[in-house]
N, C-alpha and C. Protein backbone atom coordinates (compact mmCIF):
# COMPACT_ATOMS: atom_id res chain seq x y z
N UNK A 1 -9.19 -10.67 -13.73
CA UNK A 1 -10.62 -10.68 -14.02
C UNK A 1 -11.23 -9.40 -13.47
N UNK A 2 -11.85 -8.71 -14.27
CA UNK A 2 -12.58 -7.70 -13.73
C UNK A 2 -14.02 -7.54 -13.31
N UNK A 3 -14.56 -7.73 -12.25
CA UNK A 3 -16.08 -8.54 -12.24
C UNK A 3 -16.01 -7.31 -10.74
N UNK A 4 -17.38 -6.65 -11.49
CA UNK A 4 -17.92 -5.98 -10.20
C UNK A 4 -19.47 -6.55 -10.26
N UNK A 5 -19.91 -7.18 -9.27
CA UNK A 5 -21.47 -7.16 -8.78
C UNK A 5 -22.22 -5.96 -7.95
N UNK A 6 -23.28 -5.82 -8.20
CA UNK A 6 -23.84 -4.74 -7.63
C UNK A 6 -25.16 -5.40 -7.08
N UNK A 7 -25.61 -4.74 -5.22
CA UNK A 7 -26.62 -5.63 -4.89
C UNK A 7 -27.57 -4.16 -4.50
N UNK A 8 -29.09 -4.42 -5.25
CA UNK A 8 -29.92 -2.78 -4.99
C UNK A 8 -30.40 -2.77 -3.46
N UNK A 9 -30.09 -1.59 -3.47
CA UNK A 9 -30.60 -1.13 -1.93
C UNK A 9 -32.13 -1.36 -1.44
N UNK A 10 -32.08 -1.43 -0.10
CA UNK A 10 -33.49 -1.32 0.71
C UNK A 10 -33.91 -0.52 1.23
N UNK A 11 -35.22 -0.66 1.84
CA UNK A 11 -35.46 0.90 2.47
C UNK A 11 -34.86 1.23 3.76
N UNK A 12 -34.28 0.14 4.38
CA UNK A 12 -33.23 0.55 5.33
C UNK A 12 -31.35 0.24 5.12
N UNK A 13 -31.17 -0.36 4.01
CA UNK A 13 -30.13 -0.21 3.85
C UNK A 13 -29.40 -0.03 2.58
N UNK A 14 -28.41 0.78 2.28
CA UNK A 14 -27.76 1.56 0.55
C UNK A 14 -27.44 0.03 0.13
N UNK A 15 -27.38 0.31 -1.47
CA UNK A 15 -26.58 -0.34 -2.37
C UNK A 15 -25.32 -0.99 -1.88
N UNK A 16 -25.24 -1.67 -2.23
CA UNK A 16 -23.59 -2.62 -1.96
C UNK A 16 -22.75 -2.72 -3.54
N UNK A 17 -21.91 -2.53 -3.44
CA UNK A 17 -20.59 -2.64 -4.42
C UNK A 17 -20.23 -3.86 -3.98
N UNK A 18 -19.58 -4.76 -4.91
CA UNK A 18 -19.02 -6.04 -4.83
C UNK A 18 -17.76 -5.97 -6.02
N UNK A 19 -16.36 -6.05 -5.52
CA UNK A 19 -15.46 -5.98 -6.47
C UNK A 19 -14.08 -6.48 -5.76
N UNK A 20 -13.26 -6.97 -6.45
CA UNK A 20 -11.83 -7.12 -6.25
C UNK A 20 -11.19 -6.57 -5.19
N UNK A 21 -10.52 -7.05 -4.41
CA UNK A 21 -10.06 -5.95 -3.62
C UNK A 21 -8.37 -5.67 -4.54
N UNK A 22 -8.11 -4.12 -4.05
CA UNK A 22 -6.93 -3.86 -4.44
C UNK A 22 -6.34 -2.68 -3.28
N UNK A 23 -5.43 -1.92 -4.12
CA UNK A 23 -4.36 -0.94 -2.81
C UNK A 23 -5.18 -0.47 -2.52
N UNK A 24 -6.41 0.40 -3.17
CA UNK A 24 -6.56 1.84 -1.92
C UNK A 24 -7.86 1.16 -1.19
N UNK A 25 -7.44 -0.14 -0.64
CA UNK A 25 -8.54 -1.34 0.65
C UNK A 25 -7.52 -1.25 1.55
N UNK A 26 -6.35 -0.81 1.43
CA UNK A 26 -5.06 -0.71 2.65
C UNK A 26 -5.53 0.31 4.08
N UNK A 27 -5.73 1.11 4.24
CA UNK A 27 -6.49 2.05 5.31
C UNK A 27 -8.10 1.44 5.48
N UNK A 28 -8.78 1.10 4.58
CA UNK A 28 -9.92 0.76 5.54
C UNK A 28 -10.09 -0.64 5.86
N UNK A 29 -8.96 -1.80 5.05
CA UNK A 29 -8.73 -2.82 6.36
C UNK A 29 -8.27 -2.85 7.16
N UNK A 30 -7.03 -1.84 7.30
CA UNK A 30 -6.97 -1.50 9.15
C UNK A 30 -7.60 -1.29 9.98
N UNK A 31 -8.62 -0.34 9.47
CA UNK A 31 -9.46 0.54 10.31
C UNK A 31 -10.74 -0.79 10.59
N UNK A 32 -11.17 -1.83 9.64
CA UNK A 32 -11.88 -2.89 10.15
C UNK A 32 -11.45 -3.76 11.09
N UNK A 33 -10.26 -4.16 11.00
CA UNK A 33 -9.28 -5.13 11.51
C UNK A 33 -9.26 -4.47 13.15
N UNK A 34 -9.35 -3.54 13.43
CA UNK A 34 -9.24 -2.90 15.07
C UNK A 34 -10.20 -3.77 16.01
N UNK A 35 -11.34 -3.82 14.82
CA UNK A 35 -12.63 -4.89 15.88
C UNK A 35 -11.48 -6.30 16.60
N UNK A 36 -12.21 -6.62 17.56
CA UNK A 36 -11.72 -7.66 18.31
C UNK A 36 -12.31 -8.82 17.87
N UNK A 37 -13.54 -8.37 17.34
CA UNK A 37 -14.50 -9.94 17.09
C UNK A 37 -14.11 -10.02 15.43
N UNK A 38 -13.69 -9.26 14.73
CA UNK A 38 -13.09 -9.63 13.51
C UNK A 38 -12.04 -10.60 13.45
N UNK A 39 -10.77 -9.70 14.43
CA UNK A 39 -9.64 -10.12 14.36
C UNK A 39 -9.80 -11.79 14.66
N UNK A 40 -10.79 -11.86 16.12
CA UNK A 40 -10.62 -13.63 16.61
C UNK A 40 -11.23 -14.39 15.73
N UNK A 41 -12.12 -14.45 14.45
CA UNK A 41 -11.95 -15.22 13.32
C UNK A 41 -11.09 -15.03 11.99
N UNK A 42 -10.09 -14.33 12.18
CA UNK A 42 -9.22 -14.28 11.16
C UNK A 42 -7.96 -14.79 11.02
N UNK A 43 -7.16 -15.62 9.60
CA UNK A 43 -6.55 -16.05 9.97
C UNK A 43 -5.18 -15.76 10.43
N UNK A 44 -5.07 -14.32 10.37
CA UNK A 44 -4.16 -13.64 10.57
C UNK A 44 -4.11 -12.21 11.12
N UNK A 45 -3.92 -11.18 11.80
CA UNK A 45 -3.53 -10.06 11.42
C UNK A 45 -3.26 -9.22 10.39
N UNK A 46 -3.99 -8.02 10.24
CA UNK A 46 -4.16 -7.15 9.51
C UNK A 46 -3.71 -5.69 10.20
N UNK A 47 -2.62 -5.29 10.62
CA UNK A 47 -2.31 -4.11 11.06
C UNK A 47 -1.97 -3.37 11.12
N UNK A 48 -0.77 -3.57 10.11
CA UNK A 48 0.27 -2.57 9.46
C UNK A 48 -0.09 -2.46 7.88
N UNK A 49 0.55 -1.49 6.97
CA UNK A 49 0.03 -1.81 5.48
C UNK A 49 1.03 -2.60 5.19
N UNK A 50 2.28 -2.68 5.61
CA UNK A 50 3.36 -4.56 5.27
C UNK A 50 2.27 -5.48 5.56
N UNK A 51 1.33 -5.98 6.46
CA UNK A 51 0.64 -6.71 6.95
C UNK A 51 -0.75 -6.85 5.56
N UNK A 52 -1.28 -5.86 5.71
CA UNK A 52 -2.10 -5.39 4.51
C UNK A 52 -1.66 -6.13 2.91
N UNK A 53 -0.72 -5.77 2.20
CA UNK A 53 -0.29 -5.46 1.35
C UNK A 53 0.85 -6.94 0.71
N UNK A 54 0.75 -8.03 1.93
CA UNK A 54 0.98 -9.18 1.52
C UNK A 54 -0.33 -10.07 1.29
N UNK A 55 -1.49 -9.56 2.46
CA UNK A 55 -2.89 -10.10 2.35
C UNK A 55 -3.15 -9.94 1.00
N UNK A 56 -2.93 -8.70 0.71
CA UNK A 56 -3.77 -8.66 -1.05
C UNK A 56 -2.57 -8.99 -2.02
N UNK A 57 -1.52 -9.33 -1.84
CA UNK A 57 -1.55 -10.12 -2.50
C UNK A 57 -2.26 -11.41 -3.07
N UNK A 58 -2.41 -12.11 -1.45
CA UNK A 58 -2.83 -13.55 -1.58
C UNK A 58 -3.99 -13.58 -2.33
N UNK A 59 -4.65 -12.12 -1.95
CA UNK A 59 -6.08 -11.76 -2.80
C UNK A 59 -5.90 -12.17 -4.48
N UNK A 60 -4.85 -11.55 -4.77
CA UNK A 60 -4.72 -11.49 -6.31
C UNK A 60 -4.27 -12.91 -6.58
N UNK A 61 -3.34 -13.23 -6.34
CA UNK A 61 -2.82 -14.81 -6.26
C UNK A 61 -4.14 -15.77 -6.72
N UNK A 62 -4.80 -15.54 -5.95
CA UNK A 62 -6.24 -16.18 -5.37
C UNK A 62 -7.02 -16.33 -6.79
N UNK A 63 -7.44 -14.98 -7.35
CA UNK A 63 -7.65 -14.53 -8.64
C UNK A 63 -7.31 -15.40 -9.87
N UNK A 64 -5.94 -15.43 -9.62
CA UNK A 64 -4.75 -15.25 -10.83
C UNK A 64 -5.26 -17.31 -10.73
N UNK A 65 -5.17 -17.90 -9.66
CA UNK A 65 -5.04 -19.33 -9.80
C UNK A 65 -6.61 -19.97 -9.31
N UNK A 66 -7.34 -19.36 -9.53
CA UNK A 66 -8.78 -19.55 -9.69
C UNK A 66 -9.27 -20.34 -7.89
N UNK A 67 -8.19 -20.27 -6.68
CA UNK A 67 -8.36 -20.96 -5.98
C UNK A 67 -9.45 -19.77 -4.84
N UNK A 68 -9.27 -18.51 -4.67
CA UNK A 68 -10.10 -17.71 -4.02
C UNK A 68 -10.13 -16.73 -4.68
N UNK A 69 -11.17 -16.30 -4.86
CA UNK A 69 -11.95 -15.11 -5.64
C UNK A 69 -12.65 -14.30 -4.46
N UNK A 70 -11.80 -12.88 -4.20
CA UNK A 70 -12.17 -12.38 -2.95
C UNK A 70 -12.85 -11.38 -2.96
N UNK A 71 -14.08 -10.46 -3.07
CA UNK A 71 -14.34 -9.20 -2.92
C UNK A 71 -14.52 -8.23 -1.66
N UNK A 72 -14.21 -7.35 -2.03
CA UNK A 72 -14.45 -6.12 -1.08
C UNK A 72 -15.79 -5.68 -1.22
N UNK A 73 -16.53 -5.67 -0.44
CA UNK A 73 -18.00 -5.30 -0.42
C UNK A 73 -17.69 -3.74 0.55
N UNK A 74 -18.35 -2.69 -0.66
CA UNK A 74 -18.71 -1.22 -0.49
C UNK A 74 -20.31 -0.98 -0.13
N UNK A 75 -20.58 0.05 0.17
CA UNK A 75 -21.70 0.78 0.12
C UNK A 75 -21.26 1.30 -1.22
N UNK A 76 -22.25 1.20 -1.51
CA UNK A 76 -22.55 1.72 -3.27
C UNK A 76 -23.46 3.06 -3.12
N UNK A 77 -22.92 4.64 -4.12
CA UNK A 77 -23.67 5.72 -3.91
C UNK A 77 -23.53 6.09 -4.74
N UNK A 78 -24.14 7.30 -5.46
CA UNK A 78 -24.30 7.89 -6.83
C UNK A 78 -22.86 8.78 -6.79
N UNK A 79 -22.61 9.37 -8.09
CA UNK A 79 -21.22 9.94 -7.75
C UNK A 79 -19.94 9.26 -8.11
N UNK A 80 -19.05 10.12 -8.12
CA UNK A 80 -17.88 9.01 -8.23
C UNK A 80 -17.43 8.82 -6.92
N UNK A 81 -15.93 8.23 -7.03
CA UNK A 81 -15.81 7.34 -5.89
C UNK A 81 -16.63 6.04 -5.24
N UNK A 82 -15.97 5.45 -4.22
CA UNK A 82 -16.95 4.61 -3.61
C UNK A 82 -17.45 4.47 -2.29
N UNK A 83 -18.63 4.18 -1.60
CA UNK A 83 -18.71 3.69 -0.53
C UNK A 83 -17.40 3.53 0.44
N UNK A 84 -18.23 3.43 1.76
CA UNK A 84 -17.17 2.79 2.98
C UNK A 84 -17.26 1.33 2.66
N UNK A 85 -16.12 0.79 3.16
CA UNK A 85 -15.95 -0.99 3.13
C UNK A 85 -16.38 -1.14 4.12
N UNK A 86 -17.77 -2.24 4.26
CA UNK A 86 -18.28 -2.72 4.92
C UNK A 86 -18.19 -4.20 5.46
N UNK A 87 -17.07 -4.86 4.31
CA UNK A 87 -17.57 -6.06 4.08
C UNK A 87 -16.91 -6.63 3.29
N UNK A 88 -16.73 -8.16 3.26
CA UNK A 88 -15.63 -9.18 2.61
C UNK A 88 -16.69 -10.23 2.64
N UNK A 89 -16.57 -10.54 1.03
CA UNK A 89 -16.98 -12.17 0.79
C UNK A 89 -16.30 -12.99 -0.10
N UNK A 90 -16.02 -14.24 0.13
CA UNK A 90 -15.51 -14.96 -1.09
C UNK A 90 -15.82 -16.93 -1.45
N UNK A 91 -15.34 -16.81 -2.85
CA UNK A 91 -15.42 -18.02 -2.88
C UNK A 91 -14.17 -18.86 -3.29
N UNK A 92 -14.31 -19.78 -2.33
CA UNK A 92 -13.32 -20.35 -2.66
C UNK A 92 -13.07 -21.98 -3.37
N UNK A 93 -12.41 -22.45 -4.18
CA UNK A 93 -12.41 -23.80 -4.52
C UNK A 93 -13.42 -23.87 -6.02
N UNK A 94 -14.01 -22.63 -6.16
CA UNK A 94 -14.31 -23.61 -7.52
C UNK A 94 -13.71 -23.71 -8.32
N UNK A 95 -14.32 -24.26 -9.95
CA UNK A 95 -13.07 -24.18 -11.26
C UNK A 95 -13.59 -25.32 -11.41
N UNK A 96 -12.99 -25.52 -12.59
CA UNK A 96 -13.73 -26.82 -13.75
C UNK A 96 -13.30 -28.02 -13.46
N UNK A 97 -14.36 -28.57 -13.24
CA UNK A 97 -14.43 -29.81 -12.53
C UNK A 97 -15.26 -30.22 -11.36
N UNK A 98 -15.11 -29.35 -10.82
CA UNK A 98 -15.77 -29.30 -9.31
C UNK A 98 -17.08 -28.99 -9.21
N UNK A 99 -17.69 -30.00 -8.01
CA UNK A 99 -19.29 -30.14 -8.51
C UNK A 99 -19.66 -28.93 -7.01
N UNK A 100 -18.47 -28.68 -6.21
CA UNK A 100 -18.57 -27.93 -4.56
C UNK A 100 -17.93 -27.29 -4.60
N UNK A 101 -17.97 -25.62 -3.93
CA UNK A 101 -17.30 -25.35 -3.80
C UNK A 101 -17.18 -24.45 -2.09
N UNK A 102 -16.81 -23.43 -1.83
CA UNK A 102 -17.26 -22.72 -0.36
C UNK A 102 -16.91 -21.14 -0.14
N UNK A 103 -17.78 -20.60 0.48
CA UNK A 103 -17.65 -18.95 0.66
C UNK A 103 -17.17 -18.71 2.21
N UNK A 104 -17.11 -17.72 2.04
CA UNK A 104 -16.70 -17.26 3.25
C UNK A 104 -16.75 -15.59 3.12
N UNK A 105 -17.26 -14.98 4.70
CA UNK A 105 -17.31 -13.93 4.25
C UNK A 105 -17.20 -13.22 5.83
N UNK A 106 -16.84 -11.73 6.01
CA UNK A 106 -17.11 -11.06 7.13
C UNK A 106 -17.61 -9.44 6.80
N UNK A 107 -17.89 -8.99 8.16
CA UNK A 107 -19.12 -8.23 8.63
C UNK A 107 -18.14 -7.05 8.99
N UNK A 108 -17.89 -5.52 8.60
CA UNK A 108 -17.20 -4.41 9.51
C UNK A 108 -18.20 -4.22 10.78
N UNK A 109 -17.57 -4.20 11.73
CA UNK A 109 -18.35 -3.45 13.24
C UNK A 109 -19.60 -2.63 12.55
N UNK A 110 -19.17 -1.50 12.05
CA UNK A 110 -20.23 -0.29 11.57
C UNK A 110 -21.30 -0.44 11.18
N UNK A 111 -21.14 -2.17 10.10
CA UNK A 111 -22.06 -2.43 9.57
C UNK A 111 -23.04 -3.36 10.12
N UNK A 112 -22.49 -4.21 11.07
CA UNK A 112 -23.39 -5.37 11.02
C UNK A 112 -24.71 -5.41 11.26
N UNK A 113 -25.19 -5.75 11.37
CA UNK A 113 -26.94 -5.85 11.94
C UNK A 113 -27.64 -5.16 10.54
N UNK A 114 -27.06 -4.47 9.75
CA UNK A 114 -27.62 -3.89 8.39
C UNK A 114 -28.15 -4.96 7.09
N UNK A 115 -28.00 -5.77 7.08
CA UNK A 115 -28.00 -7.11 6.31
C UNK A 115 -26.96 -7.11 5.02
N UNK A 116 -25.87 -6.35 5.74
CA UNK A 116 -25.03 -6.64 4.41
C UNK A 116 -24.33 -8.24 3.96
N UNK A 117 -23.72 -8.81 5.21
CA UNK A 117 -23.82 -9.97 4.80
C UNK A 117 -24.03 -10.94 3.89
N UNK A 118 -25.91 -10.76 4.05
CA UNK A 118 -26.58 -11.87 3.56
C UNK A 118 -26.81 -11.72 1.68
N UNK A 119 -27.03 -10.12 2.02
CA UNK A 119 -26.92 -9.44 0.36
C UNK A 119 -26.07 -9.79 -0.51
N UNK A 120 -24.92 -9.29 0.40
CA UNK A 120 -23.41 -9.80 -0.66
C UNK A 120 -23.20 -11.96 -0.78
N UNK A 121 -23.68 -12.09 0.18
CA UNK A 121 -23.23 -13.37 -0.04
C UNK A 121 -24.65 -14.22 -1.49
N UNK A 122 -25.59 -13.52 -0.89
CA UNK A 122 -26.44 -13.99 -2.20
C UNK A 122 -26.24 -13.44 -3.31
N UNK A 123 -25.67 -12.15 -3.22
CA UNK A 123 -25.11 -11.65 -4.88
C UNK A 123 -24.30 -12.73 -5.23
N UNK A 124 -23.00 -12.92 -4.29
CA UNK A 124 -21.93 -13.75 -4.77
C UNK A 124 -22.37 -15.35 -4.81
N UNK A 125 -23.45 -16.08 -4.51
CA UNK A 125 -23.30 -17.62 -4.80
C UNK A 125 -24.51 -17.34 -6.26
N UNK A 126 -25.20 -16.06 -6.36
CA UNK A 126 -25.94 -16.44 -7.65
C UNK A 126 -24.70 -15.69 -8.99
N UNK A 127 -23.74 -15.17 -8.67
CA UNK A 127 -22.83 -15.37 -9.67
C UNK A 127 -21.84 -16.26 -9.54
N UNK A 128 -21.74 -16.91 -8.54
CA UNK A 128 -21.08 -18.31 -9.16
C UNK A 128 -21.69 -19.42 -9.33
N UNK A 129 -23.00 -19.48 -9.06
CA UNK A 129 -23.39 -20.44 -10.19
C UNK A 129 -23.59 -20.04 -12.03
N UNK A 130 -24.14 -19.21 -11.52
CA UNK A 130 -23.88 -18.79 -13.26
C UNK A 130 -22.78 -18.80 -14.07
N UNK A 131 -21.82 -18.34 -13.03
CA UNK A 131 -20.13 -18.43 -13.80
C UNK A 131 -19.78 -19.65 -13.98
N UNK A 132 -19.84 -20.56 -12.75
CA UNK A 132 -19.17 -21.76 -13.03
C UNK A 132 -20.30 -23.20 -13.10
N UNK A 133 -21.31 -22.86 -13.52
CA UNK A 133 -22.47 -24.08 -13.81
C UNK A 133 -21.67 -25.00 -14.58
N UNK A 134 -21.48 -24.33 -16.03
CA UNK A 134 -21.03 -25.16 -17.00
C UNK A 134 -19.45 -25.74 -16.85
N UNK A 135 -18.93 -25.47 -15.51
CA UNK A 135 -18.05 -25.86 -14.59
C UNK A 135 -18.22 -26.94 -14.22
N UNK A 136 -19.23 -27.41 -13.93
CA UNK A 136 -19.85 -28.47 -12.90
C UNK A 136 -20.55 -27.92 -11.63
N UNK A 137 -20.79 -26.90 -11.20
CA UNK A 137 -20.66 -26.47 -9.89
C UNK A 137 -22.13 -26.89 -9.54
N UNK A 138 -22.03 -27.52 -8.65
CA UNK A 138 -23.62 -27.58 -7.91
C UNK A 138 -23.88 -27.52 -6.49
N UNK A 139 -23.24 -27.27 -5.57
CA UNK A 139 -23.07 -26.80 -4.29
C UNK A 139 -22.01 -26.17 -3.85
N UNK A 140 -22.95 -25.26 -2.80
CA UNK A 140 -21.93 -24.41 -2.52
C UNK A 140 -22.20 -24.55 -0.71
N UNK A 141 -20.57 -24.96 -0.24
CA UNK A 141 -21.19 -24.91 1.36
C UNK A 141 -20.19 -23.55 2.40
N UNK A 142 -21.19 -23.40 3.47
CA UNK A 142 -21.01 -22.82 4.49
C UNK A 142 -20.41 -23.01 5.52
N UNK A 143 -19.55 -22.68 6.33
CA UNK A 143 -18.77 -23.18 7.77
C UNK A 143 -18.60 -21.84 8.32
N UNK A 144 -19.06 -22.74 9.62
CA UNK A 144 -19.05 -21.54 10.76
C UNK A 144 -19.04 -22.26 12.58
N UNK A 145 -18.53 -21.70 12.86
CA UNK A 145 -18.33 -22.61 14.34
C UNK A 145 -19.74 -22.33 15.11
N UNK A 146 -19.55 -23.08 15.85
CA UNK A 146 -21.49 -23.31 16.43
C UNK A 146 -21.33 -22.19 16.97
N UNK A 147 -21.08 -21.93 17.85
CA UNK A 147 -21.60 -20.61 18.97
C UNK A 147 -21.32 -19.66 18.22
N UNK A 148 -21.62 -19.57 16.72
CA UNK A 148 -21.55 -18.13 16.18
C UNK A 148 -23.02 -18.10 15.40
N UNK A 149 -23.75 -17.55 16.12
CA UNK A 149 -25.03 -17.46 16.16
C UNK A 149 -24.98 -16.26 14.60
N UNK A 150 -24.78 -15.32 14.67
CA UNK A 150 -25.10 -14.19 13.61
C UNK A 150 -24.36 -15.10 12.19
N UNK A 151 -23.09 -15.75 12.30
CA UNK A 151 -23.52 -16.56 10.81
C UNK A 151 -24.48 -17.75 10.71
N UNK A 152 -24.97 -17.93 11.56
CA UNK A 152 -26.10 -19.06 11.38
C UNK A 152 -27.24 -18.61 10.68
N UNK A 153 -27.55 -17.08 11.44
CA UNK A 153 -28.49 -16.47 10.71
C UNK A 153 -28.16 -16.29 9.27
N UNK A 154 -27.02 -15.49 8.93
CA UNK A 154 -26.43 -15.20 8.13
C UNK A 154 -27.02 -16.34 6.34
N UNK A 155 -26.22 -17.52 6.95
CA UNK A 155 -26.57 -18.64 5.81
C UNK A 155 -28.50 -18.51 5.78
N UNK A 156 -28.92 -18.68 7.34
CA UNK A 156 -30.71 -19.05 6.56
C UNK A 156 -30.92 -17.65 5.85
N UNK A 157 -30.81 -16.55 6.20
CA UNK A 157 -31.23 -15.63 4.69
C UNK A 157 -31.12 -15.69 4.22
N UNK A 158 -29.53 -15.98 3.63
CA UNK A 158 -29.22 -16.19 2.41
C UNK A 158 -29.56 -17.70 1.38
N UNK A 159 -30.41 -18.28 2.14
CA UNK A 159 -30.76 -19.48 1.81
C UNK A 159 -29.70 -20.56 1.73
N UNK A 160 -29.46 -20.97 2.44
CA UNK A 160 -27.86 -21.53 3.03
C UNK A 160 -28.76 -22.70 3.80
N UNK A 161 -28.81 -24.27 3.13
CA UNK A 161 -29.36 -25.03 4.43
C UNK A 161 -28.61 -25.49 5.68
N UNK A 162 -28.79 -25.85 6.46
CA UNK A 162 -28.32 -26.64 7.70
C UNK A 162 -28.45 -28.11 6.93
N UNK A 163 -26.95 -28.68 7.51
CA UNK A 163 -26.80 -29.88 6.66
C UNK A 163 -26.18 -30.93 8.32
N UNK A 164 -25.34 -30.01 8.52
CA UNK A 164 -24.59 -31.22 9.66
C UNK A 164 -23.49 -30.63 10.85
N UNK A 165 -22.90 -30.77 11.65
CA UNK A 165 -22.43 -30.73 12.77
C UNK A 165 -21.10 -31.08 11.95
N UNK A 166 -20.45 -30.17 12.08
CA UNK A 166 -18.43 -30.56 11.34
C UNK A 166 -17.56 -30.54 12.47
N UNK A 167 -16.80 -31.63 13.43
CA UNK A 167 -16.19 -31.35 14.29
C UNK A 167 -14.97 -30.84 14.24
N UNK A 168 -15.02 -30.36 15.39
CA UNK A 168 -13.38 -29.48 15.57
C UNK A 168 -12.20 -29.67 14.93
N UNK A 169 -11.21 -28.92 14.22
CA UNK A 169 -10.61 -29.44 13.55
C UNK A 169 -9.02 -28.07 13.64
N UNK A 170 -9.07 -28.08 15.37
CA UNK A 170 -7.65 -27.62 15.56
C UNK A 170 -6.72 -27.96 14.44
N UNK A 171 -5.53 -26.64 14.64
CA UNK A 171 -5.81 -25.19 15.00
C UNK A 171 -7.00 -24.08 14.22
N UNK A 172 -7.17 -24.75 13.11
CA UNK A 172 -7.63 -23.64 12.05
C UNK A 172 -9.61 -23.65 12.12
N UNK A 173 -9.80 -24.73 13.15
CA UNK A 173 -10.90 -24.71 13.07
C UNK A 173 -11.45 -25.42 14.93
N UNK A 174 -11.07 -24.35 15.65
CA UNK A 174 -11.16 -24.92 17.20
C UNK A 174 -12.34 -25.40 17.64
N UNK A 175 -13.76 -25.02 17.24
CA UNK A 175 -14.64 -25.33 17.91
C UNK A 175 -15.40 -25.77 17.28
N UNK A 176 -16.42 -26.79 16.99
CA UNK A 176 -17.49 -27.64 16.47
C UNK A 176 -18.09 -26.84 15.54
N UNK A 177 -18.33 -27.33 14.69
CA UNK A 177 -19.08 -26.42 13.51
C UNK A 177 -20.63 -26.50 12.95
N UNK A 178 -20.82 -25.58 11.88
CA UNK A 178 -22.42 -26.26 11.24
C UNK A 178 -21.75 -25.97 9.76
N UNK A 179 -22.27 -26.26 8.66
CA UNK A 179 -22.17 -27.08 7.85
C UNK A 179 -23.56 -26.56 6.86
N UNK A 180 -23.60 -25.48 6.30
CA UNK A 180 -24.80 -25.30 5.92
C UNK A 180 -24.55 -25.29 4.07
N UNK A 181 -25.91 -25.79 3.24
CA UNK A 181 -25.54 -25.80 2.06
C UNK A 181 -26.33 -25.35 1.19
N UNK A 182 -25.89 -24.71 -0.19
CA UNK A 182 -26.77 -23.84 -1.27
C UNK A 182 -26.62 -24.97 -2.44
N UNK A 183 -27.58 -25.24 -2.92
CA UNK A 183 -27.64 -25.99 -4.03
C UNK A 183 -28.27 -25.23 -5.21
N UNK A 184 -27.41 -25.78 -6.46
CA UNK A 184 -27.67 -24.86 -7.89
C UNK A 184 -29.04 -24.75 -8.02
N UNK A 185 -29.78 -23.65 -8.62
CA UNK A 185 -30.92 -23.66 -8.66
C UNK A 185 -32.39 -23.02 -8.35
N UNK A 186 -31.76 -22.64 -7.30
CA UNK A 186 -32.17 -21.92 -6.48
C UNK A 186 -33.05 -20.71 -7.03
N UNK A 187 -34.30 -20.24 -6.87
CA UNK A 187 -34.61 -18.62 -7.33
C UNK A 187 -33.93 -17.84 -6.66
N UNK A 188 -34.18 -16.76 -7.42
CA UNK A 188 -32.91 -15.60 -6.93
C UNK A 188 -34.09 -14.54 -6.28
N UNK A 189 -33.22 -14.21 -5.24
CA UNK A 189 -34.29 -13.40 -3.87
C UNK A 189 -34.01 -11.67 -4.03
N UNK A 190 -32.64 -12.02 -4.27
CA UNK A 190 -31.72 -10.28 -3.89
C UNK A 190 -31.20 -9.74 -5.35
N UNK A 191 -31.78 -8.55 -6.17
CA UNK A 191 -31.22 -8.68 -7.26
C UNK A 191 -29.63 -7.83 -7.39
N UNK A 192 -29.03 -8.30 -8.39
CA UNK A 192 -27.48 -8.30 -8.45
C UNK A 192 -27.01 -8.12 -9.64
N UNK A 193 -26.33 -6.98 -9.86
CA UNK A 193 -26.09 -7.23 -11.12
C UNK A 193 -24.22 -7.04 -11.41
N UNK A 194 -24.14 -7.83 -12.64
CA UNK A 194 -22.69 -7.79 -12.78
C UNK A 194 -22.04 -7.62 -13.95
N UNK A 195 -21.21 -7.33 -14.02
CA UNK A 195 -20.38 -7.42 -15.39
C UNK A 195 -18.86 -7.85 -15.13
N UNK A 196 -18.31 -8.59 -16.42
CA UNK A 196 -16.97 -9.02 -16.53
C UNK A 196 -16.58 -9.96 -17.52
């Protein structure tokens, strides 16, 4: 599938690119992956391009069997080429049938505090409702462990409600959670545009 979203810039922060990840994301997910506060929510290591280069697989995999749909979020600039990678969002679980599905997304060091985040993640749940409405899709939820304050914020910009307290759910999920949710429908705040 070829689907790039594009989210317009602010007066304090550029354009965002939203697209597929592929090979030449091998050097600047290393170079993200160095953060410490990346690495301790991830589910793996990213350090070598062997390390790299089985991840994107799973990326494409993901694609190919409609189970995660992953993008690489750029700074978007006039010109060819692209932006620095700032940024990863995805969704995961939808497809026909399903009335829920869930995103997930992270922040490069360089970038955070810029609101890329919240941009890309509202680009990406107002194209999957549109993509997969006639799917069934009508919620989309959030998880994030409590003491992670910046995705808490994260979901209320992006209009993400607070729904409930998800308990711990060693190994893959050590510490108490929140539970926040987007329902179809929604006006659209951040404009985005896409093709595919």
């Amino acid at each position: 599938m070829d689907i790039t979203l594009r989210v317009d810039g602010t007066p304090s922060a550029p354009a965002l690119l939203l697209r597929p990840w592929a090979d030449g994301d091998i050097e600047p997910l290393i170079e993200a992956f160095r953060d410490p506060a990346l690495r301790r929510g991830a589910s793996g290591p990213l350090e070598t391009p062997e390390e790299v280069r089985e991840w994107l697989e799973l990326q494409r995999r993901g694609w190919v069997n409609g189970e995660r749909l992953g993008f690489a979020v750029h700074e978007d600039h006039p010109g060819p080429g692209e932006g620095r990678l700032v940024g990863s969002v995805a969704l995961k679980g939808a497809g026909s049938g399903r009335e829920s599905a869930e995103v997930g997304y992270w922040t490069a060091a360089r970038a955070r505090g810029r609101g890329v985040a919240p941009r890309a993640l509202e680009a990406l749940t107002g194209w999957a409702f549109d993509t997969f409405a006639t799917d069934g899709l009508e919620s989309i939820r959030l998880l994030h462990q409590v003491d992670n304050l910046a995705s808490c914020r994260v979901a209320e910009k992006a209009r993400y409600e607070f729904r409930e307290i998800l308990p711990a759910l060693p190994p893959s999920f050590p510490r108490d959670g929140h539970v926040h949710v987007r329902q179809a429908g929604g006006p659209a705040r951040t404009a985005a545009t896409g093709k595919g």
